[in-house]
N, C-alpha and C. Protein backbone atom coordinates (compact mmCIF):
# COMPACT_ATOMS: atom_id res chain seq x y z
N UNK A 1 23.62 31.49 8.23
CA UNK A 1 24.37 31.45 9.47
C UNK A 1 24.13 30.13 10.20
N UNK A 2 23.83 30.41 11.35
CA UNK A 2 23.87 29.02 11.94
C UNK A 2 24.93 27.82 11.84
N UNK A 3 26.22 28.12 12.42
CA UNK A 3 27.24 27.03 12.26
C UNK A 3 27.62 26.61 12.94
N UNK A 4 28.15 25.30 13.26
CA UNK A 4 28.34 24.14 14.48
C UNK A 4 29.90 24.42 14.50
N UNK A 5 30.17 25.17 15.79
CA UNK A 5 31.47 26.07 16.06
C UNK A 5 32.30 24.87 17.00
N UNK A 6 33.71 24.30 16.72
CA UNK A 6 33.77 23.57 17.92
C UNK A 6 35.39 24.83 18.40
N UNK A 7 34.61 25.13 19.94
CA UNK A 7 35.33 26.28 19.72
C UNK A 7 36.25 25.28 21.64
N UNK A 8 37.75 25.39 21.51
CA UNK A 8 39.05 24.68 21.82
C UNK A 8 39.44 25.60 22.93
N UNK A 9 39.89 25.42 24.05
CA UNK A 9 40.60 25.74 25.10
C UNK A 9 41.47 25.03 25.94
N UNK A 10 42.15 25.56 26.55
CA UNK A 10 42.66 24.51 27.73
C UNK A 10 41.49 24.37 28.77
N UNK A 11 41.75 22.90 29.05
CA UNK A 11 41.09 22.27 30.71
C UNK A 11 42.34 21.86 31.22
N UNK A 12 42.72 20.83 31.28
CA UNK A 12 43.82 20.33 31.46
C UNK A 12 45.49 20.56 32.10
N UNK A 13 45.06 21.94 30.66
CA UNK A 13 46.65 22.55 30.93
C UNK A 13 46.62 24.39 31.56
N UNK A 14 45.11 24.45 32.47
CA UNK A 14 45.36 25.39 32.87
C UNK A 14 43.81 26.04 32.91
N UNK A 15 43.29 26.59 33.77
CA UNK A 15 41.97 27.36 33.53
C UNK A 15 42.12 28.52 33.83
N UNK A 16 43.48 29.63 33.82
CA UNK A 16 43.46 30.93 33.52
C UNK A 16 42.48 31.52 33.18
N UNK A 17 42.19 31.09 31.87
CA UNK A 17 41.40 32.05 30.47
C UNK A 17 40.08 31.68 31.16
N UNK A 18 39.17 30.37 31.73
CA UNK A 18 38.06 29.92 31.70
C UNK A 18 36.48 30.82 31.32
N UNK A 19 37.17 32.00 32.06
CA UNK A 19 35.89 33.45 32.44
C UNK A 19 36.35 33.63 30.75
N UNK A 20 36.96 34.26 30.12
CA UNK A 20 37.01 34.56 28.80
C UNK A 20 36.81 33.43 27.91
N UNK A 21 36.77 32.44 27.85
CA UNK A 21 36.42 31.46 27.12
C UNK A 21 34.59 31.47 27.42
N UNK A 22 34.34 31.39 28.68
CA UNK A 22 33.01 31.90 28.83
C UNK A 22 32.34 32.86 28.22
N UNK A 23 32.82 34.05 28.02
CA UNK A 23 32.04 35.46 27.50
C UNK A 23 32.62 34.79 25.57
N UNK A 24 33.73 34.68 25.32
CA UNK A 24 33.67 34.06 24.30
C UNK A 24 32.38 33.24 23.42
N UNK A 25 32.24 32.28 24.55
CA UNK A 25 31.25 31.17 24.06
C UNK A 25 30.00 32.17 23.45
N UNK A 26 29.58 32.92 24.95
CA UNK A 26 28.42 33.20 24.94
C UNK A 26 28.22 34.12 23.74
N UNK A 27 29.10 34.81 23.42
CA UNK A 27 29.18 35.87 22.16
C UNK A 27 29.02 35.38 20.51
N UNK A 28 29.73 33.44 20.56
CA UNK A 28 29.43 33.01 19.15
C UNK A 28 28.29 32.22 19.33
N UNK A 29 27.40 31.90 20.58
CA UNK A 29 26.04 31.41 20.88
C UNK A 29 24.70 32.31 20.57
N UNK A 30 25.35 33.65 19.93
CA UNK A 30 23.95 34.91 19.74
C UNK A 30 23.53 34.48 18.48
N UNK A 31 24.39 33.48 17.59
CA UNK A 31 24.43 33.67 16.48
C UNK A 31 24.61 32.40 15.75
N UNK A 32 25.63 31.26 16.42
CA UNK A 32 26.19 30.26 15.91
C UNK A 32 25.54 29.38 17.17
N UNK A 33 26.01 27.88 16.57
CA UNK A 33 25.98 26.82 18.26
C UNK A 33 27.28 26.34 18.07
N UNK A 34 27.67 26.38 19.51
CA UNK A 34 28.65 26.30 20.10
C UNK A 34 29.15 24.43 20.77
N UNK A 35 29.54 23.55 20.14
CA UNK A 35 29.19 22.01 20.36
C UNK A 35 29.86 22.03 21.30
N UNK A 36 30.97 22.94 22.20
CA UNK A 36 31.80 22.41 22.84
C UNK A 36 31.69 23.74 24.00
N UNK A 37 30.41 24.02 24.37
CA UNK A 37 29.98 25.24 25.68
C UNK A 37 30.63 24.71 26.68
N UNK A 38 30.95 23.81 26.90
CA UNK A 38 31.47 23.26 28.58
C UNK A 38 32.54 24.13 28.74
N UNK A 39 33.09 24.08 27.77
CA UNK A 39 34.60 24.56 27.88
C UNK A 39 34.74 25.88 28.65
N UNK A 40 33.78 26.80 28.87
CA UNK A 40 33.12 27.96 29.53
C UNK A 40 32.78 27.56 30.47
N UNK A 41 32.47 26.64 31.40
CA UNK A 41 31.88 26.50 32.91
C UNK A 41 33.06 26.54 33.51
N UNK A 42 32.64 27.60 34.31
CA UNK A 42 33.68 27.98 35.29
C UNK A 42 34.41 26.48 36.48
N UNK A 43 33.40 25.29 36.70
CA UNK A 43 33.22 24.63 37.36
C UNK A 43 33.92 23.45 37.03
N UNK A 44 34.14 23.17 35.85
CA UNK A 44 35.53 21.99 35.05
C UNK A 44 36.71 21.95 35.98
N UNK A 45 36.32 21.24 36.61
CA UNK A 45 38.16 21.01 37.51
C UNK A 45 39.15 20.89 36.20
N UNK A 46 39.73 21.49 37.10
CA UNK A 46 41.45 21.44 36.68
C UNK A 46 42.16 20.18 36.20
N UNK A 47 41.76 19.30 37.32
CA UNK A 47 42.07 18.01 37.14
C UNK A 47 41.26 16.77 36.77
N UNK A 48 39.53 17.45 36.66
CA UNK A 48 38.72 16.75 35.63
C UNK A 48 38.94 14.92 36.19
N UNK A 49 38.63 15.09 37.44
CA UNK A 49 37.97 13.82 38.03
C UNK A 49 37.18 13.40 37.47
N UNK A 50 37.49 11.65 37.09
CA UNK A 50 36.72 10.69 36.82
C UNK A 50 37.89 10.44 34.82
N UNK A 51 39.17 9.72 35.51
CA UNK A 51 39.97 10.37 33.93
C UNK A 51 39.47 9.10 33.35
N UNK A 52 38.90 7.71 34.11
CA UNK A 52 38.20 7.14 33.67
C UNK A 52 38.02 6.88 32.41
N UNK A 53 36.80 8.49 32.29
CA UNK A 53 35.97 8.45 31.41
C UNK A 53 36.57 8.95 30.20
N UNK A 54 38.38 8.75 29.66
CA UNK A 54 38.75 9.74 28.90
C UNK A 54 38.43 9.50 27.71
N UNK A 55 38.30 8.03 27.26
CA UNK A 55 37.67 7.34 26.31
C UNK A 55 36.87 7.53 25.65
N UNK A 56 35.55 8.14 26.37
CA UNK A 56 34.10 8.42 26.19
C UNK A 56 34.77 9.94 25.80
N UNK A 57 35.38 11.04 26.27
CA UNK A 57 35.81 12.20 26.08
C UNK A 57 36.46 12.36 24.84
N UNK A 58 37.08 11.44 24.55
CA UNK A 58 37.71 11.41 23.27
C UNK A 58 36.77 11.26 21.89
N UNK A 59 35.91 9.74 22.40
CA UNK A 59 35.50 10.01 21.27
C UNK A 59 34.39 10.93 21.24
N UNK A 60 33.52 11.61 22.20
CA UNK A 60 32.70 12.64 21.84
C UNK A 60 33.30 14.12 21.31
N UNK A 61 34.88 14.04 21.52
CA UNK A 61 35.43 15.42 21.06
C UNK A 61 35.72 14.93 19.29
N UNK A 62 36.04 13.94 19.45
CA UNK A 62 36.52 13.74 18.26
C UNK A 62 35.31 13.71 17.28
N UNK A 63 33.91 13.44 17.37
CA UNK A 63 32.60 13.44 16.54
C UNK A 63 32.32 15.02 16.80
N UNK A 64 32.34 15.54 17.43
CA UNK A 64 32.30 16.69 17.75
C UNK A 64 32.73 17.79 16.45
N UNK A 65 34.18 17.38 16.60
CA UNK A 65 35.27 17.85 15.45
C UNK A 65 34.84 17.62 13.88
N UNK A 66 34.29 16.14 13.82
CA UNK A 66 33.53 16.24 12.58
C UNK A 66 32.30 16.82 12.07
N UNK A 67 31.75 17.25 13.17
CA UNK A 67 30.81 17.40 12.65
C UNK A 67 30.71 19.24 12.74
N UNK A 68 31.51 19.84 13.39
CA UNK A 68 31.44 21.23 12.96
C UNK A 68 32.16 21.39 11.88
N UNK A 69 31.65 22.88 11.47
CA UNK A 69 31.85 23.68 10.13
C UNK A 69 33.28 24.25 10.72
N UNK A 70 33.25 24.51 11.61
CA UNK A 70 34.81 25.54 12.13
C UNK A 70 35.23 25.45 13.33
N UNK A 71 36.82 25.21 13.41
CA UNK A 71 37.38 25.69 14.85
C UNK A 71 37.63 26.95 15.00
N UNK A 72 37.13 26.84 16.24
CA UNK A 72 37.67 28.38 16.68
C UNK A 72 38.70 28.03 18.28
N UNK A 73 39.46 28.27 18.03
CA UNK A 73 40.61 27.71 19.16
C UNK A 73 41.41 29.25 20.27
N UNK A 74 41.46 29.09 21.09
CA UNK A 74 42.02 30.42 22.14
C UNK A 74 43.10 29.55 22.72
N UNK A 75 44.33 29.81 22.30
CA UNK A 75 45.74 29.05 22.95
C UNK A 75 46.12 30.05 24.28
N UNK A 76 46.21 30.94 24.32
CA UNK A 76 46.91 31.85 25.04
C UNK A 76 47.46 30.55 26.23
N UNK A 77 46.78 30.15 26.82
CA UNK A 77 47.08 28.79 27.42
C UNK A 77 47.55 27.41 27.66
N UNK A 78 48.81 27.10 27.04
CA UNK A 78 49.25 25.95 26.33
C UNK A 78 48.67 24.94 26.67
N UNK A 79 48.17 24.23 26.21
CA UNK A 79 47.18 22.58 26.19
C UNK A 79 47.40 21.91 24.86
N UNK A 80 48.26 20.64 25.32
CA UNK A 80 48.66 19.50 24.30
C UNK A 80 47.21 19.29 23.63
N UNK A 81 46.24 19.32 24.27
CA UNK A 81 44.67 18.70 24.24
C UNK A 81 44.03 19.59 23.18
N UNK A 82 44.46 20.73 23.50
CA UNK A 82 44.00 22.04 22.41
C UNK A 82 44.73 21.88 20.82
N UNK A 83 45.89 21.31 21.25
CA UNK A 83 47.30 20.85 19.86
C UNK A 83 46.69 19.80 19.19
N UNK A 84 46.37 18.92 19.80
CA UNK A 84 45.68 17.53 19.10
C UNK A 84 44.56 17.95 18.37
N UNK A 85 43.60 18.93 19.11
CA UNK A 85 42.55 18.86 18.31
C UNK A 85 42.35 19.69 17.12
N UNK A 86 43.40 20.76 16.69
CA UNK A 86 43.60 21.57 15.91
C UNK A 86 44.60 20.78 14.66
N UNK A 87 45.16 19.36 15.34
CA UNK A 87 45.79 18.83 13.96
C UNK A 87 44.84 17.96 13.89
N UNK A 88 44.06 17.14 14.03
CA UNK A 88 43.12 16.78 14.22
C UNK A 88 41.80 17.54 12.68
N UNK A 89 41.61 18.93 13.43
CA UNK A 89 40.70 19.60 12.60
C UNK A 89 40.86 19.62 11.46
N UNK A 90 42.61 19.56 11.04
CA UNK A 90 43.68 19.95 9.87
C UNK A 90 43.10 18.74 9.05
N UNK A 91 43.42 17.77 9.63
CA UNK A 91 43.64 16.39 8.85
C UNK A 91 42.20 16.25 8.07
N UNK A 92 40.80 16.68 8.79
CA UNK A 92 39.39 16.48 8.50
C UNK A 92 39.42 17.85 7.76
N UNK A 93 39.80 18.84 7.80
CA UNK A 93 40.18 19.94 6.51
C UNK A 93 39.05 20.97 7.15
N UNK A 94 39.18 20.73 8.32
CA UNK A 94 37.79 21.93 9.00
C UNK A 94 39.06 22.97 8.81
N UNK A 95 38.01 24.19 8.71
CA UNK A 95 38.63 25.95 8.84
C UNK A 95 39.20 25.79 10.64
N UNK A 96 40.20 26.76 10.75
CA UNK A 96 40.93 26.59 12.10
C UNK A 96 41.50 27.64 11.85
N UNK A 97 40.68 29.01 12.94
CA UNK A 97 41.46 29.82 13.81
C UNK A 97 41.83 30.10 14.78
N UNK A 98 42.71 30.25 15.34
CA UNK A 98 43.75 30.30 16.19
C UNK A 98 43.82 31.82 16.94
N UNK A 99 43.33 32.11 17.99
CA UNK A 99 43.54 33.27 18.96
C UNK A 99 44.88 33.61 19.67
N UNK A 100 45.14 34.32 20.34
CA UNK A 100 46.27 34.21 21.59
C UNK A 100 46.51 35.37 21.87
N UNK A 101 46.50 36.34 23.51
CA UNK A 101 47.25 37.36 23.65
C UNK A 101 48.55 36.87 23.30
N UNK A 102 48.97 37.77 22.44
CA UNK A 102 50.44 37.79 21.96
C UNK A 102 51.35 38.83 23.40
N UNK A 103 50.53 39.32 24.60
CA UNK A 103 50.95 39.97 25.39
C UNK A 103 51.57 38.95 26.39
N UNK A 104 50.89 37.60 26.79
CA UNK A 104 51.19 36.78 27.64
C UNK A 104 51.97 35.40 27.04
N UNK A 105 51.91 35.34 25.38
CA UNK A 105 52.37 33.85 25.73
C UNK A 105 52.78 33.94 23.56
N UNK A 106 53.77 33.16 23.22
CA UNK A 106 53.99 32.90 22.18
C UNK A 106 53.72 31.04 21.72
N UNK A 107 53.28 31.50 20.31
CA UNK A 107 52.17 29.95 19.99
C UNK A 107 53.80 29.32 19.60
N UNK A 108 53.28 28.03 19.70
CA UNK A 108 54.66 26.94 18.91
C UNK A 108 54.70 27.22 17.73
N UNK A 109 55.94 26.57 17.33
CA UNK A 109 56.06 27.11 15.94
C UNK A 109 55.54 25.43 15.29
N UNK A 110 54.76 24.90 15.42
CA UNK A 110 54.13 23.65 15.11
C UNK A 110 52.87 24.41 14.60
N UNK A 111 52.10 25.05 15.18
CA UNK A 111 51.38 26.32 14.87
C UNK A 111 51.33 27.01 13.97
N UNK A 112 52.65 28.52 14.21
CA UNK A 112 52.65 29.67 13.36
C UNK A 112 53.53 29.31 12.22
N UNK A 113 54.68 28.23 12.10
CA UNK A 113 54.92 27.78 11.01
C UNK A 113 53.73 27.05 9.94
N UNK A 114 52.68 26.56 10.37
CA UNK A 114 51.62 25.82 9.25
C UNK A 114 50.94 26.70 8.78
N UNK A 115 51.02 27.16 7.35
CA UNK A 115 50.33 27.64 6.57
C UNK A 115 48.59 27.53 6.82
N UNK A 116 48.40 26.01 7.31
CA UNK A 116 46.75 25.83 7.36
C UNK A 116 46.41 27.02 8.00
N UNK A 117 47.04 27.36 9.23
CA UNK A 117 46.23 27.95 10.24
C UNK A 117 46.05 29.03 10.25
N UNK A 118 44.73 29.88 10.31
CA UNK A 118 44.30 31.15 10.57
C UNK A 118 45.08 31.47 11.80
N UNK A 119 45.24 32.45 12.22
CA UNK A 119 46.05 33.02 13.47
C UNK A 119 45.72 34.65 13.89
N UNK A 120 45.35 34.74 14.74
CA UNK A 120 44.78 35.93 15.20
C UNK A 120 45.63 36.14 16.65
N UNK A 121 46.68 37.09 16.31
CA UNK A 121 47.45 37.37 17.67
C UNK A 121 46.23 38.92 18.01
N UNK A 122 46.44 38.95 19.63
CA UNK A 122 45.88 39.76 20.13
C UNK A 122 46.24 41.01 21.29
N UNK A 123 46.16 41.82 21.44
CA UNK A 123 46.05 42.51 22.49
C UNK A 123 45.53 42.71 23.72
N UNK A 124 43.84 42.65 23.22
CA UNK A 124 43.57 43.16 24.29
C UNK A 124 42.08 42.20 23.81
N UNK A 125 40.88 42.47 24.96
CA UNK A 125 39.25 41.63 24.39
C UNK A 125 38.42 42.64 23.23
N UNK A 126 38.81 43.68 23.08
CA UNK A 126 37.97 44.61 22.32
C UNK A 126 38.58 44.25 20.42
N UNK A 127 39.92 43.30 20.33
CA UNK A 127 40.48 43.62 19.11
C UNK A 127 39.68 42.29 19.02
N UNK A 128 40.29 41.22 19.75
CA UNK A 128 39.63 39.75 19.99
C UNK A 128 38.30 39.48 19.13
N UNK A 129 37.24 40.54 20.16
CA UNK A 129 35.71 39.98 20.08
C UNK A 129 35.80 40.49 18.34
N UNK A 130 36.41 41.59 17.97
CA UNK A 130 36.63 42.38 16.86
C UNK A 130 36.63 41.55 15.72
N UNK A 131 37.98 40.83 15.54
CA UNK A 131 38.06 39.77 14.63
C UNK A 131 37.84 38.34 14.51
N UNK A 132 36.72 38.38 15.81
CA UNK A 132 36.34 37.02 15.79
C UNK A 132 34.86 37.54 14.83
N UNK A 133 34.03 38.23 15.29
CA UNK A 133 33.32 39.00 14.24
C UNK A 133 33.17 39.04 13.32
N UNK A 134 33.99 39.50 12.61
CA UNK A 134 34.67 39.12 11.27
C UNK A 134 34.68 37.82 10.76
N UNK A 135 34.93 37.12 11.26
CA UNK A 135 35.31 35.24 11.09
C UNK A 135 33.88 35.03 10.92
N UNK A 136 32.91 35.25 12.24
CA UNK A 136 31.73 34.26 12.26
C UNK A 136 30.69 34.85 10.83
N UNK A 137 30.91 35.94 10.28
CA UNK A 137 30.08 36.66 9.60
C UNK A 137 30.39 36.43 8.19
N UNK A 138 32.34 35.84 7.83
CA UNK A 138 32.63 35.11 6.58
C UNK A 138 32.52 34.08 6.21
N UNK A 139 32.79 33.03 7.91
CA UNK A 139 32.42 32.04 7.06
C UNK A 139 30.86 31.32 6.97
């Protein structure tokens, strides 16, 4: 076990989900490390003052990306930022699954058309935590 999870959300394009990306994190942190925990602080502005630094953001997401074993990505939230880094993952041939209440929001078909991608539509947090489970324990 022990795998370097870079697990994808929106900042940018929305902090809806943030609290569930949180209990998320903390759930593949019992077990896995998580390179990309921020993404869970409730406290990430929206608008992520200091865009400055996007440079430095880029390339620490992007070493980031190489160097985990797996994405684990939660769209329910559309973020271009979340899109990049999942073709991104593609191109470096990392494993990439793909979450989303299928109750609130439908993925692009840039997405559910690519064969690469694992895809886990959802209901509710009990099916979620369910088959994420599953994931962290195969691969």
């Amino acid at each position: 076990m022990n795998k370097k999870i870079y697990f994808a959300g929106s900042i940018r394009g929305g902090r809806a989900d943030a609290e569930l990306y949180r209990r998320l994190i903390a759930y593949m942190q019992r077990t896995d490390k998580v390179l990309t925990e921020h993404i869970g602080r409730p406290e990430l502005n929206l608008l992520e003052r200091g865009r400055d630094r996007d440079a430095e953001i880029y390339r620490q997401d992007t070493g980031w990306l190489r160097e985990a074993d797996i994405v684990i990505a939660e769209c329910t939230s559309p973020s271009l930022g979340v899109g990049y880094e999942l073709a991104y993952a593609e191109k470096l041939g990392k494993p990439c699954c793909i979450f989303y209440d299928k109750t609130r929001t439908q993925l692009s078909a840039m997405l559910t058309g690519d064969p690469y991608f694992r895809i886990y539509p959802y209901e509710n947090e009990e099916e979620l935590f369910a088959r994420l489970d599953g994931i962290l324990k195969e691969e």
